[in-house]
N, C-alpha and C. Protein backbone atom coordinates (compact mmCIF):
# COMPACT_ATOMS: atom_id res chain seq x y z
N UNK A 1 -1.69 16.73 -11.50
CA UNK A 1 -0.48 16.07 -11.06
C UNK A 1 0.03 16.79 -9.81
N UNK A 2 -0.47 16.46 -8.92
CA UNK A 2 -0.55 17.30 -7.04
C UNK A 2 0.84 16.84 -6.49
N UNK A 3 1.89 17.28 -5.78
CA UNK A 3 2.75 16.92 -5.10
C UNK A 3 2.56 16.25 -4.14
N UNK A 4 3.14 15.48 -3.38
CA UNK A 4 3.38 15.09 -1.73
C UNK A 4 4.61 15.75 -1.02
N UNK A 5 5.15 16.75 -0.95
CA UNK A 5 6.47 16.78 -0.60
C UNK A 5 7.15 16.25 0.59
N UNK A 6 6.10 16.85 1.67
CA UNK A 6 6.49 15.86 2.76
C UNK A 6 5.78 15.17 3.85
N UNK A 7 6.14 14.51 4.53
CA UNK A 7 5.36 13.90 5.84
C UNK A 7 5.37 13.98 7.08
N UNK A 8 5.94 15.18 6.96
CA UNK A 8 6.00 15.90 8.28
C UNK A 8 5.96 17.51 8.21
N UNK A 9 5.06 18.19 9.39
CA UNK A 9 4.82 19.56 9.25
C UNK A 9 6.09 20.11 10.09
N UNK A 10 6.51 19.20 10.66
CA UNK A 10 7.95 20.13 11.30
C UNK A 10 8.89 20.17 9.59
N UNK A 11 9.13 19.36 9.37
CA UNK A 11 10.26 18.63 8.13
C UNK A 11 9.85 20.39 7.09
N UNK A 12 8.36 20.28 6.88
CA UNK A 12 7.82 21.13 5.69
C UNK A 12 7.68 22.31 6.58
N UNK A 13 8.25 22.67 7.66
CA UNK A 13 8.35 24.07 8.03
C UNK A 13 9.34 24.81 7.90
N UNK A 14 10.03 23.42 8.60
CA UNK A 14 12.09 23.99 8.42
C UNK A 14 12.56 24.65 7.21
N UNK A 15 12.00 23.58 5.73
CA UNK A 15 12.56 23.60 4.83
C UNK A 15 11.56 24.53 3.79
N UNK A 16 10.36 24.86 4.14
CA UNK A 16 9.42 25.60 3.31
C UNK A 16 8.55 26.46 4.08
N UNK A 17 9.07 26.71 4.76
CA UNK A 17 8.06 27.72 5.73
C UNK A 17 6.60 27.15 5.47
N UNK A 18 6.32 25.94 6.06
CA UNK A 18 4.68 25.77 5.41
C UNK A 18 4.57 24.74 6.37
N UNK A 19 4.22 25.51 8.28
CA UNK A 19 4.14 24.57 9.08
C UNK A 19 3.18 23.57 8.93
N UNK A 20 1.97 24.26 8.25
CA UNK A 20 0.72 23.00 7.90
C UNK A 20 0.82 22.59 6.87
N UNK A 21 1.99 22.37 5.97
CA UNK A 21 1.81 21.64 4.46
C UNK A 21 1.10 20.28 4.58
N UNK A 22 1.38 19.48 5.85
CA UNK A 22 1.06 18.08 5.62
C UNK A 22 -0.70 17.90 5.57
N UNK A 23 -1.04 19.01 6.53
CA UNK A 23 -2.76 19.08 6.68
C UNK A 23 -3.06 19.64 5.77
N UNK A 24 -3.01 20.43 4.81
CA UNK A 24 -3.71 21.40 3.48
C UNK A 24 -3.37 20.37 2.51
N UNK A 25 -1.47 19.53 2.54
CA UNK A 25 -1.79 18.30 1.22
C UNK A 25 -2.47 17.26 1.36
N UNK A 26 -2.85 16.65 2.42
CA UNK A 26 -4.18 15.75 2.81
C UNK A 26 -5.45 16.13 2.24
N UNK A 27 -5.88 17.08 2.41
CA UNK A 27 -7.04 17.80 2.41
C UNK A 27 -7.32 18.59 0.61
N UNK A 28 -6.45 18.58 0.36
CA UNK A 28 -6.19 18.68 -0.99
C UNK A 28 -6.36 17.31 -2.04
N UNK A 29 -5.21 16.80 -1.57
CA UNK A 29 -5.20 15.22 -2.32
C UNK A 29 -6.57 14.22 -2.22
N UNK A 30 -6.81 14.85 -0.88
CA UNK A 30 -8.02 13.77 -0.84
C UNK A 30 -9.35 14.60 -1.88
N UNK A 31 -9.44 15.98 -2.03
CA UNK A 31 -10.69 16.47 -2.65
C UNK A 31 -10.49 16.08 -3.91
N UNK A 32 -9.44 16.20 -4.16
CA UNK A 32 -8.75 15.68 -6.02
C UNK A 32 -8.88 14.30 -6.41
N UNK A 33 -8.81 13.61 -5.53
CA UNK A 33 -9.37 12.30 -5.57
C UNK A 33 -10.88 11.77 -5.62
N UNK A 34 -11.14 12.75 -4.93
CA UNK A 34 -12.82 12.58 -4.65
C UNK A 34 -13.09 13.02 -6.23
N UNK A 35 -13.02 14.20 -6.47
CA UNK A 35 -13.35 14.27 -7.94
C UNK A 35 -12.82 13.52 -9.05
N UNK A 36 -11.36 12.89 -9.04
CA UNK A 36 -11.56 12.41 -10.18
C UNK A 36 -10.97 10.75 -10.09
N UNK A 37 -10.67 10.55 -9.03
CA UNK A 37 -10.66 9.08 -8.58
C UNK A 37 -8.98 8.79 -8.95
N UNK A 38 -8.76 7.75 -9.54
CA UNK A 38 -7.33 7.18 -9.60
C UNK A 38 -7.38 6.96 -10.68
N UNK A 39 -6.22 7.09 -11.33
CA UNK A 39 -5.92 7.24 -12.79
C UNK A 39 -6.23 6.52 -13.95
N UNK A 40 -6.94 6.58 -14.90
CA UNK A 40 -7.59 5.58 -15.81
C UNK A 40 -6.57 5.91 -16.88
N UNK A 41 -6.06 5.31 -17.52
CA UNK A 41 -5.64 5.17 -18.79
C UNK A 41 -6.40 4.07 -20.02
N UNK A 42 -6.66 5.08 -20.84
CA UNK A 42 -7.33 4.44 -21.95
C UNK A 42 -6.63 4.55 -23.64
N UNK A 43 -6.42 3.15 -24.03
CA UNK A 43 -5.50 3.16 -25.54
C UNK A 43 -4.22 3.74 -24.95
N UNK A 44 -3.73 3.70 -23.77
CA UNK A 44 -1.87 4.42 -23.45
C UNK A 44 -2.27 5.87 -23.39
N UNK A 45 -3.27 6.38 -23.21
CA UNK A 45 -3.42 7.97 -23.28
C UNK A 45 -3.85 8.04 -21.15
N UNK A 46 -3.80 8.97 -20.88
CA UNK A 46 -4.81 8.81 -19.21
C UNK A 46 -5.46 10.08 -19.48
N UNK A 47 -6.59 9.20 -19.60
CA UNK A 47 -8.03 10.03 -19.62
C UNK A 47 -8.74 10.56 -18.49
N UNK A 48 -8.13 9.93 -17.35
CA UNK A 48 -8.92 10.94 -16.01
C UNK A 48 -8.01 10.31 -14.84
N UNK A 49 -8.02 10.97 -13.50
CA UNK A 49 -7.93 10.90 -12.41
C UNK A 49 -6.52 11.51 -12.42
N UNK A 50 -5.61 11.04 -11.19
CA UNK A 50 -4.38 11.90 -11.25
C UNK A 50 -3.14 10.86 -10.65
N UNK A 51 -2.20 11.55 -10.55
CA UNK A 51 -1.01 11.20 -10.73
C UNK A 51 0.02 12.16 -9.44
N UNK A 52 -0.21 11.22 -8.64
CA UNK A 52 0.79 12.10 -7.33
C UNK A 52 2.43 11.76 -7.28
N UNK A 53 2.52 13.00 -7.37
CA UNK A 53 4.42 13.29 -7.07
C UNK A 53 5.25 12.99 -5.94
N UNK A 54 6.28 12.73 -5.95
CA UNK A 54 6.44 12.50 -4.80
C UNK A 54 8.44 12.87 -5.04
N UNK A 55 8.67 13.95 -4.52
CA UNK A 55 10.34 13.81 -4.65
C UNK A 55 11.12 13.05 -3.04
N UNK A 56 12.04 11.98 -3.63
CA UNK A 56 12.68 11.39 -2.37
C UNK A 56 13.76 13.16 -1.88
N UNK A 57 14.52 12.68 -1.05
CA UNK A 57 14.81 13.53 -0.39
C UNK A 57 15.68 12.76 0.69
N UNK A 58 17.42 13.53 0.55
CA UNK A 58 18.45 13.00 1.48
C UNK A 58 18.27 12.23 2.61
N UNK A 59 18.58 11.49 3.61
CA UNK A 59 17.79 10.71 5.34
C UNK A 59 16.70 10.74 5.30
N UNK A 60 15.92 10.72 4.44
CA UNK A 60 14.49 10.44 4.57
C UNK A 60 13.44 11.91 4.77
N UNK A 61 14.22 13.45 4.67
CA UNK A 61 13.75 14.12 5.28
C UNK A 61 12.13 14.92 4.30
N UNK A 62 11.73 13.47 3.13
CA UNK A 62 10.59 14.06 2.80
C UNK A 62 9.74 13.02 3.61
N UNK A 63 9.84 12.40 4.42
CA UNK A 63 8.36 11.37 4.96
C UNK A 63 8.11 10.42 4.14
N UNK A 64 8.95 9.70 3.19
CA UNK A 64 8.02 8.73 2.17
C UNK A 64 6.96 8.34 2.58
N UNK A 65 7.77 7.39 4.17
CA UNK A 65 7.13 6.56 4.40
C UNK A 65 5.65 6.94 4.96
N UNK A 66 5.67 8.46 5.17
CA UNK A 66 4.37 8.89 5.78
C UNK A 66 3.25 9.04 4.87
N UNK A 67 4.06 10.18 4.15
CA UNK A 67 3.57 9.79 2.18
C UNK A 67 2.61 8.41 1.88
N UNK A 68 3.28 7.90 1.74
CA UNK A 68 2.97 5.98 1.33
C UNK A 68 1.90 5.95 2.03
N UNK A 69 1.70 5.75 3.40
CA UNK A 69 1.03 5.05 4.19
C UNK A 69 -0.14 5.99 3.62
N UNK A 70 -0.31 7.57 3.94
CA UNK A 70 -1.39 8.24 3.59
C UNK A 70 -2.07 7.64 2.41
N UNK A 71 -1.54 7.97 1.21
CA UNK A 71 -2.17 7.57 0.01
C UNK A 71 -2.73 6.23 0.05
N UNK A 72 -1.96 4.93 0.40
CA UNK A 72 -2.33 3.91 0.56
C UNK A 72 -3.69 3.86 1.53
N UNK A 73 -3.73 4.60 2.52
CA UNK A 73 -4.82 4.15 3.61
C UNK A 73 -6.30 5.18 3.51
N UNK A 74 -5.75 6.30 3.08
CA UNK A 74 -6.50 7.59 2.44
C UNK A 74 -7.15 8.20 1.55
N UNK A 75 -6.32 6.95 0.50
CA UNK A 75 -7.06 7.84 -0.64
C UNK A 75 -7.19 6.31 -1.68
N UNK A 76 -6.16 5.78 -2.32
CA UNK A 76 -6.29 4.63 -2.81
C UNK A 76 -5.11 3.76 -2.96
N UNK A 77 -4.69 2.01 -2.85
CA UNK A 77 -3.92 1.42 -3.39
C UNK A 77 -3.97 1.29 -4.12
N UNK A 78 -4.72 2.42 -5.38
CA UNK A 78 -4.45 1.96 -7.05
C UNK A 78 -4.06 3.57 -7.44
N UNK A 79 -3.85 4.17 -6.23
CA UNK A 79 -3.24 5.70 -7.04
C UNK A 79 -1.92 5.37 -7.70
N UNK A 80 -1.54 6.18 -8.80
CA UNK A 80 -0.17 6.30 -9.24
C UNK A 80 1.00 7.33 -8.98
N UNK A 81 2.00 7.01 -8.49
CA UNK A 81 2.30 7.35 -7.49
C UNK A 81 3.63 7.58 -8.59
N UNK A 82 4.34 8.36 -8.79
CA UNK A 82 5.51 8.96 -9.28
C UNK A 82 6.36 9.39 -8.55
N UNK A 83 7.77 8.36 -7.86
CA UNK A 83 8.00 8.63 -7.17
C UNK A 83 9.74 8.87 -7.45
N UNK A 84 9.88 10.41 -7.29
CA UNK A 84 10.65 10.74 -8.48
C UNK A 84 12.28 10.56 -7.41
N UNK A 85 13.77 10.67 -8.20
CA UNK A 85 15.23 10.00 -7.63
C UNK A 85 15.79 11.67 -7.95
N UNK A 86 15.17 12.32 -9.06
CA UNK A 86 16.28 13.74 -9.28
C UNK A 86 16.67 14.79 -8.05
N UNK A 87 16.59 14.70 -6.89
CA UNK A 87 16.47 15.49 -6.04
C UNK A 87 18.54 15.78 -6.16
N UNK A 88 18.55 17.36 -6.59
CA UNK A 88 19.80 17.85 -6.57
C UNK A 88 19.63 19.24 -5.70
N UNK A 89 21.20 19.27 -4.60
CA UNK A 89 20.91 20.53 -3.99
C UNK A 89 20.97 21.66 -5.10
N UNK A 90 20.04 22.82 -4.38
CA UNK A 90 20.60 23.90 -5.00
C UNK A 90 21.33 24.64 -4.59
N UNK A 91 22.55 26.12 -5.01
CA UNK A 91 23.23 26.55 -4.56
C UNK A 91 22.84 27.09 -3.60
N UNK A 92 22.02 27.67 -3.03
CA UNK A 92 22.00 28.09 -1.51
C UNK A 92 21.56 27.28 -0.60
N UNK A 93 21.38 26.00 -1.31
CA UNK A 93 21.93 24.83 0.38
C UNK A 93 23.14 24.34 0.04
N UNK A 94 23.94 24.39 -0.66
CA UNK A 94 25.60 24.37 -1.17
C UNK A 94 26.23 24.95 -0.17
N UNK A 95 25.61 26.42 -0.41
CA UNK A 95 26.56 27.42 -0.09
C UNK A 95 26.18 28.08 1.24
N UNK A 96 24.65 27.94 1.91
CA UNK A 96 23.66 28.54 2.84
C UNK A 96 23.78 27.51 4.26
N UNK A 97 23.64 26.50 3.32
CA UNK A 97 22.95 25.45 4.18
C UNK A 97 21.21 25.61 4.55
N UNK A 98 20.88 25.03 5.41
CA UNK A 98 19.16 24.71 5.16
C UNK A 98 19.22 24.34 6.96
N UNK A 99 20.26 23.64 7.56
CA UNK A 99 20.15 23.39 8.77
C UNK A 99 19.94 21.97 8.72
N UNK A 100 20.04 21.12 6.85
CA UNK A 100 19.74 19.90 7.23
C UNK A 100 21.07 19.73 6.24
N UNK A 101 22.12 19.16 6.97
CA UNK A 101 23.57 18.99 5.91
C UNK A 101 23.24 17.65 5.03
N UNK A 102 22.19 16.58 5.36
CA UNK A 102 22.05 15.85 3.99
C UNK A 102 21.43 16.39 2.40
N UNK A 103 20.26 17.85 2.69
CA UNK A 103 20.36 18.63 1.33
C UNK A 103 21.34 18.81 0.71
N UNK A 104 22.51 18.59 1.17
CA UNK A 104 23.38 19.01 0.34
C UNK A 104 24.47 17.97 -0.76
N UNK A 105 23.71 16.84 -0.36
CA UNK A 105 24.50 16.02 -1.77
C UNK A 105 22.84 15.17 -2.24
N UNK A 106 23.14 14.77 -3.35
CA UNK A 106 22.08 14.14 -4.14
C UNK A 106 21.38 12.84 -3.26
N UNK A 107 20.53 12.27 -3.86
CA UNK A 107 20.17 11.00 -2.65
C UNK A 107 20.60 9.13 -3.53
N UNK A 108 21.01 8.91 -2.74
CA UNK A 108 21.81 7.72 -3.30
C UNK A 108 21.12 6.53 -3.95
N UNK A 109 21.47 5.81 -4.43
CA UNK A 109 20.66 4.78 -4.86
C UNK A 109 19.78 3.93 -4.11
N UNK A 110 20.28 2.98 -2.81
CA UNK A 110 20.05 3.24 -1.94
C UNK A 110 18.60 3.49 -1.01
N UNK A 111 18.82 5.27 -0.95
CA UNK A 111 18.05 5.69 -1.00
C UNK A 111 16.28 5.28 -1.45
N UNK A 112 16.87 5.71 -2.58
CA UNK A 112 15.44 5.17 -3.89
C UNK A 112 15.04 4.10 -3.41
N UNK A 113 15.69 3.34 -3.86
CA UNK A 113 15.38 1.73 -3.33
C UNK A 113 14.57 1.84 -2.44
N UNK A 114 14.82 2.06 -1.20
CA UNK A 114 14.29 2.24 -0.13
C UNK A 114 12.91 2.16 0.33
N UNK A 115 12.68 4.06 -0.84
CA UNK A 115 11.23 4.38 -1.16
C UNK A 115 10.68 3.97 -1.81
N UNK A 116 10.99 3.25 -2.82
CA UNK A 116 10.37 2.53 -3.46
C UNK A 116 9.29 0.86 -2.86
N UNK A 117 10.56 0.67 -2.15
CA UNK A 117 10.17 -0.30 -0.85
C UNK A 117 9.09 -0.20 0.07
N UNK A 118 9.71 1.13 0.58
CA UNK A 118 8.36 1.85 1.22
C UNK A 118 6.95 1.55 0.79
N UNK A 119 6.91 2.60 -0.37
CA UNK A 119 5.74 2.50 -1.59
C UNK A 119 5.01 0.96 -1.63
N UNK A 120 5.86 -0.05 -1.82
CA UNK A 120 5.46 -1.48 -1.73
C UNK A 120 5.00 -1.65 -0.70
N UNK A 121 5.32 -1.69 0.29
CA UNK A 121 4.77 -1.87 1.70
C UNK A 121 3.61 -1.60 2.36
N UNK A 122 3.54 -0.60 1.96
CA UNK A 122 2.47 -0.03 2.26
C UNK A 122 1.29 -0.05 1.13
N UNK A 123 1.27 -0.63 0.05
CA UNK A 123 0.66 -1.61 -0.79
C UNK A 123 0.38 -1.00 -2.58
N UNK A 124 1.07 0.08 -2.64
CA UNK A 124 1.10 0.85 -3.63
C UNK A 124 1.66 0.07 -4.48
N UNK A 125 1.81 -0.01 -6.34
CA UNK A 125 2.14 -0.16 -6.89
C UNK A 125 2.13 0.15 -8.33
N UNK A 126 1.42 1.31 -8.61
CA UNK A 126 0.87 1.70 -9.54
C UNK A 126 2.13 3.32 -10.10
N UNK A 127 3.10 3.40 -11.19
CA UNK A 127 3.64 4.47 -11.74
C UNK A 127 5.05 4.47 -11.11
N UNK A 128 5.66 2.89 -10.62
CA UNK A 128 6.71 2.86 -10.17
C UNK A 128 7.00 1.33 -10.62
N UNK A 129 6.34 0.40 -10.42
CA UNK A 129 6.23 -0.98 -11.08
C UNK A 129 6.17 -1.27 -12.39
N UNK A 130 5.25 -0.45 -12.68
CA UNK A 130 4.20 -1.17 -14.03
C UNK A 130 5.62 -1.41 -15.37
């Protein structure tokens, strides 16, 4: 169950010191895929492949839409895609800040919607629909 966090290596530098996150989670997601393909569920149990994460994130500042498009064009339109709404600041972007003042309140409904939209668009539908 591999993350996406974000879709941009500036976005995932600012906020995680990890100027190449977007090239190592490509390169990752795609080998994980190669081995075990897109998620089979058998009798309600899932017996193989995987299940990518995805946390939204205040103005957009995780990339859904970059997110989306990757998986969709990269890897598969039948991956399942978990594309999660809990994103709460923590106290030291409360109290620190981060340099991005939308970390600092929850992401709106809205929001979700949005990515979820996204997700559609770009032709996904699998662990957000079903």
């Amino acid at each position: 169950m591999p993350d996406a966090k974000y879709g941009s290596n500036r976005i995932a530098h600012a906020l995680s010191g990890a100027a190449d996150y977007v090239d190592r989670m490509k390169e990752a997601l795609s080998e994980m895929h190669r081995q075990v393909g897109d998620l089979v569920i058998e009798n309600g149990i899932a017996d193989r492949g995987m299940i990518i994460r995805h946390l939204v994130l205040p103005d957009g500042l995780a990339g859904t839409e970059e997110v989306m498009q990757f998986i969709a064009d990269e890897l598969s339109v039948s991956n399942y895609v978990n594309i999660m709404p809990q994103y709460r600041p923590a106290w030291k972007v409360r109290e620190k800040g981060s340099g991005f003042d939308a970390l600092r309140r929850m992401i709106t409904q809205q929001e979700f919607e949005d990515a979820l939209a996204t997700a559609q668009k770009a032709g996904l539908s699998r662990g957000f629909l079903e």
